[in-house]
Protein backbone atom coordinates (compact mmCIF):
# COMPACT_ATOMS: atom_id res chain seq x y z
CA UNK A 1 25.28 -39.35 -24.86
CA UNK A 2 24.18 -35.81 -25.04
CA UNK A 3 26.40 -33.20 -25.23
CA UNK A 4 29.85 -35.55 -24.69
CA UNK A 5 32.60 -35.82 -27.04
CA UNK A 6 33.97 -38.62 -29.33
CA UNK A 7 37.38 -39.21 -28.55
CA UNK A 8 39.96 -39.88 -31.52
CA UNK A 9 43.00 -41.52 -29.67
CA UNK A 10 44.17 -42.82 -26.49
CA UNK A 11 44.94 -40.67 -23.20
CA UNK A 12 47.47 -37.55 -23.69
CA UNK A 13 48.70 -34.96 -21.79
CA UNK A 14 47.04 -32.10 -21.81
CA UNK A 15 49.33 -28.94 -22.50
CA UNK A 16 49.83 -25.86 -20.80
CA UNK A 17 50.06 -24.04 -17.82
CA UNK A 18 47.05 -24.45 -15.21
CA UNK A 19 44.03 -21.82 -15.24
CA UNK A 20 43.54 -19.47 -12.08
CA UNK A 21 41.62 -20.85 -9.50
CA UNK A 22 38.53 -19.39 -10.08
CA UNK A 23 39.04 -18.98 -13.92
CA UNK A 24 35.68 -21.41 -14.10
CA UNK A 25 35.44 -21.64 -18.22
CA UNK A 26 39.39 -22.17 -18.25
CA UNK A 27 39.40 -25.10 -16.28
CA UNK A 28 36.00 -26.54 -17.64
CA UNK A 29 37.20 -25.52 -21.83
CA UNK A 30 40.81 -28.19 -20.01
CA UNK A 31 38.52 -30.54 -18.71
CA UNK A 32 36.53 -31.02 -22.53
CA UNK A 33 39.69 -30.90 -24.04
CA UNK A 34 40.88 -33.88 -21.87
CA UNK A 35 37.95 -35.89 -22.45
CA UNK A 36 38.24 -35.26 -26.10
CA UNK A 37 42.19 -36.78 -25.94
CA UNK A 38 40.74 -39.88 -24.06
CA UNK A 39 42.53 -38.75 -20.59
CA UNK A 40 38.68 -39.23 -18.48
CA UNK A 41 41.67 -38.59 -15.06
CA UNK A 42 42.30 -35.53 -16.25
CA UNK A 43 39.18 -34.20 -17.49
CA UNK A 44 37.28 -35.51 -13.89
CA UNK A 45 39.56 -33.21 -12.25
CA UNK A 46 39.42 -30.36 -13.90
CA UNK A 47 35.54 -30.47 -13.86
CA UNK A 48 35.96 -31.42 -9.89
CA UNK A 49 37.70 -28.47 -9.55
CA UNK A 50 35.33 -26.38 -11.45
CA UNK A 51 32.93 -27.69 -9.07
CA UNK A 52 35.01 -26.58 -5.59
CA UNK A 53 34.20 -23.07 -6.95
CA UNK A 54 30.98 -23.63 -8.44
CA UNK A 55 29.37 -26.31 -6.63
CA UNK A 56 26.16 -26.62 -8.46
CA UNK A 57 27.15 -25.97 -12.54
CA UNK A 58 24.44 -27.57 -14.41
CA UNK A 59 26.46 -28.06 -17.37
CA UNK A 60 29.66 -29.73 -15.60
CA UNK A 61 27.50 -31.91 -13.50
CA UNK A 62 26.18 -32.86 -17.02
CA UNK A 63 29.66 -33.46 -18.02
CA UNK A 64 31.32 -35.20 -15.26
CA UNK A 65 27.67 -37.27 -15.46
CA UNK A 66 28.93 -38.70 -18.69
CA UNK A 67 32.08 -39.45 -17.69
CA UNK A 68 30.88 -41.85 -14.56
CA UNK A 69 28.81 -42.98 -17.07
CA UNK A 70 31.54 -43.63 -19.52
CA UNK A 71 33.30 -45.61 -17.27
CA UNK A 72 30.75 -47.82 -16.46
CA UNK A 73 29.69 -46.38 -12.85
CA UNK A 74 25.95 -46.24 -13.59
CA UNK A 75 25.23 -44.59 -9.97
CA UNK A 76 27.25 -41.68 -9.67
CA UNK A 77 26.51 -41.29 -13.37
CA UNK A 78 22.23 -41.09 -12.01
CA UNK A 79 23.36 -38.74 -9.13
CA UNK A 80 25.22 -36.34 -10.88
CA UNK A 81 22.42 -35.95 -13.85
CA UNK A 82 19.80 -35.32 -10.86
CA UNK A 83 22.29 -32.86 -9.31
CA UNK A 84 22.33 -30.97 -13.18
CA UNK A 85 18.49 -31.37 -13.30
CA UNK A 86 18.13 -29.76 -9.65
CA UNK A 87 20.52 -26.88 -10.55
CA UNK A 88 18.82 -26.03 -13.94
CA UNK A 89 15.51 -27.97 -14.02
CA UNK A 90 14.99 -27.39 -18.19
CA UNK A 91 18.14 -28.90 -18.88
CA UNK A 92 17.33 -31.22 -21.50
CA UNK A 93 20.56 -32.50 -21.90
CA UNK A 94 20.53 -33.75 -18.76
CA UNK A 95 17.43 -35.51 -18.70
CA UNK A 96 18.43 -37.26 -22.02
CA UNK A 97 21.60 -38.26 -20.21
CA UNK A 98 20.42 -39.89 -17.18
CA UNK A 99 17.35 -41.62 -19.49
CA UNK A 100 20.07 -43.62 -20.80
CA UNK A 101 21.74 -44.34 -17.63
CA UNK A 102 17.65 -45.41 -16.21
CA UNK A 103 17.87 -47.59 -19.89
CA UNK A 104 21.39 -49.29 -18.50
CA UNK A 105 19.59 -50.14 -15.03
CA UNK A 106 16.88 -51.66 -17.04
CA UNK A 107 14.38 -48.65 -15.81
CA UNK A 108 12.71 -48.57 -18.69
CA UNK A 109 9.33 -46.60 -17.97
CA UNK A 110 11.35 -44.11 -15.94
CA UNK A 111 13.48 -43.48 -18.70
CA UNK A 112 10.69 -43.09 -20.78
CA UNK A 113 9.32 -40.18 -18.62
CA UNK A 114 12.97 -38.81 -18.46
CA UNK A 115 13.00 -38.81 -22.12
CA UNK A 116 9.61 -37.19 -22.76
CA UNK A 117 10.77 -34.63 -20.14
CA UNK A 118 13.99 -33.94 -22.31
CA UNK A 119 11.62 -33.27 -25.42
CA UNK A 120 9.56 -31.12 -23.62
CA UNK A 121 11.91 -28.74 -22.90
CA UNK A 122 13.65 -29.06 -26.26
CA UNK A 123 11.53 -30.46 -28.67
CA UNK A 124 14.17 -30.89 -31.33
CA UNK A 125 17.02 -32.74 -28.90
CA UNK A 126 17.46 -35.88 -31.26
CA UNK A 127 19.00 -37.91 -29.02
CA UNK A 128 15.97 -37.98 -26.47
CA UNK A 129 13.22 -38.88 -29.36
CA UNK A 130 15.78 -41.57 -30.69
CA UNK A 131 15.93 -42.82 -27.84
CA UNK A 132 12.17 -42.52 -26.43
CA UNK A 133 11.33 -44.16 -29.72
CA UNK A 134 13.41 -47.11 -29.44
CA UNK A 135 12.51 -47.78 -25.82
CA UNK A 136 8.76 -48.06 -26.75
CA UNK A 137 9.64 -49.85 -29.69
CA UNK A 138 11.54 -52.57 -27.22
CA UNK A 139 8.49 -52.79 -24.81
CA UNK A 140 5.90 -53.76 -27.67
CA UNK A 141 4.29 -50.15 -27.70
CA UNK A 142 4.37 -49.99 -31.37
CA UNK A 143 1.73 -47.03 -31.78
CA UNK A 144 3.50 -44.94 -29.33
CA UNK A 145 7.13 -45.32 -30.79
CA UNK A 146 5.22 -44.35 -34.58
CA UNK A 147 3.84 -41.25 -32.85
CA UNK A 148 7.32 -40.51 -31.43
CA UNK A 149 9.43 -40.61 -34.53
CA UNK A 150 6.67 -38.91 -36.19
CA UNK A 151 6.40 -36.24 -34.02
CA UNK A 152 10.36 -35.72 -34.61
CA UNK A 153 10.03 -35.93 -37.95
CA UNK A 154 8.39 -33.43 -37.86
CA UNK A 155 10.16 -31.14 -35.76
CA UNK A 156 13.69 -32.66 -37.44
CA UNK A 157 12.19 -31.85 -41.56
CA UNK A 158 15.82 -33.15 -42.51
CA UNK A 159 17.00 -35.53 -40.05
CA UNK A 160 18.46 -38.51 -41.15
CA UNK A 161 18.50 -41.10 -37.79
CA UNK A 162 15.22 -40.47 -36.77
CA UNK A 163 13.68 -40.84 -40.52
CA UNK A 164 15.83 -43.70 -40.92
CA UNK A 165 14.11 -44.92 -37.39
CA UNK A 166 10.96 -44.03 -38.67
CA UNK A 167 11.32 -45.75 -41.85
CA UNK A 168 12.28 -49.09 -39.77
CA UNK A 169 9.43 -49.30 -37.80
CA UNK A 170 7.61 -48.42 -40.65
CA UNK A 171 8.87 -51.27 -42.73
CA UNK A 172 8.66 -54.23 -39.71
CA UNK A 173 4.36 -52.72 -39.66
CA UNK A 174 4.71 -53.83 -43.99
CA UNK A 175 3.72 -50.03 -44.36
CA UNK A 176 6.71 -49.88 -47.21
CA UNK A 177 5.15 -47.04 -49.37
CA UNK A 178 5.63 -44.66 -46.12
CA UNK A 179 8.70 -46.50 -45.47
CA UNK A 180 10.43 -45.90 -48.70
CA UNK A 181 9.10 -42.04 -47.65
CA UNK A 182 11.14 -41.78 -44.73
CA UNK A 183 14.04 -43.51 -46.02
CA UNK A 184 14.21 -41.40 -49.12
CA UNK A 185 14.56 -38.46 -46.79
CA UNK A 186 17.23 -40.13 -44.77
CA UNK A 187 19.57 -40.78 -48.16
CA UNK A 188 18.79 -36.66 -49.34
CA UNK A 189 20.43 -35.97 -46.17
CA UNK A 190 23.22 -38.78 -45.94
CA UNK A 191 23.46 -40.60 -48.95
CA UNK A 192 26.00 -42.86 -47.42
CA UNK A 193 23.99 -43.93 -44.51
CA UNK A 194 24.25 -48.13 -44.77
CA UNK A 195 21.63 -48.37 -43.43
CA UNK A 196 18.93 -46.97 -44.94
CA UNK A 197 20.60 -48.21 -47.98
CA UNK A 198 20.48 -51.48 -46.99
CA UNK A 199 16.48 -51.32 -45.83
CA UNK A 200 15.60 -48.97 -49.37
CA UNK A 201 16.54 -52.15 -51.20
CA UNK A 202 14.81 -54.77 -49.15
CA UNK A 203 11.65 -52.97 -49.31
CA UNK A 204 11.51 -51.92 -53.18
């Protein structure tokens, strides 16, 4: 997901004393913190009460977005993205985030709209052209996905996932001299990626 945080352990308590009420970044930086410790309880209610002040925060209706979706409630997951979307209609994030909640309802062509929206208003969000890419890969639109990763190549010179992307659709069309192209550009950047590894030596 965009913008959410990989969490190392299980739940912990989150130390010290509580922000003022209206201290808005206090309780939002406690509520990230949280999530990052695994404690989603904690986190939800920190961002809820970011939101009793500030009803209509873009970024912690983003955030409290990933969470629903995080715990597997796919619907208040959609609502709050649209609520982020409303409040701050270029926020890419956003749209990249409720794309992959359209993907988990099996939406696919509105998350492929959602996903072209996210790249519009930031061309370089990787997530969104990952993700665009491997939707119209999944429906059969072979050309389109190409152009997609291409187009992010691109943008993304020294990305590895979306070369590595590129250099699997790339290989499954037998195009393995642009293939080996991509994926060469993939191991400059992560030489460890498995991978790309893996496909460099099935297509040589």
């Amino acid at each position: 997901m965009s913008d959410s945080t990989k969490k190392p352990g299980g739940p912990r308590a989150v130390s010290g004393g509580d922000p003022g009420a209206d201290d808005v970044a206090a309780w939002f930086a406690r509520a990230r913190v949280a999530h990052c410790q695994g404690n989603l309880l904690e986190a939800q209610s920190c961002g809820e009460r970011v939101l009793r002040s500030r009803p209509n925060h873009p970024e912690v209706l983003n955030f409290l977005g990933i969470l629903q979706q995080e715990r597997g409630q796919s619907t208040q997951a959609e609502q709050l993205f649209r609520r982020a979307i409303r409040a701050a209609p270029g926020h890419a994030s956003a749209y990249t985030n409720l794309g992959n909640v359209l993907i988990a309802q099996q939406r696919h062509e509105e998350a492929i709209a959602t996903y072209r929206q996210a790249i519009i208003f930031k061309p370089d969000e990787v997530e969104a052209c990952a993700n665009l890419g491997a939707s119209l890969k999944m429906l059969g639109r072979l050309p389109e996905a190409l152009e997609v990763y291409r187009s992010a190549g691109e943008r993304l010179p020294g990305n590895p996932e979306i070369h590595y992307r590129l250099g699997v659709l790339l290989a499954e069309l037998e195009r393995t001299e642009e293939a080996r192209a991509a994926l060469r550009v993939t191991l400059q950047a992560d030489g460890t990626h498995r991978g790309a590894l893996m496909l460099m030596g099935t297509v040589l």
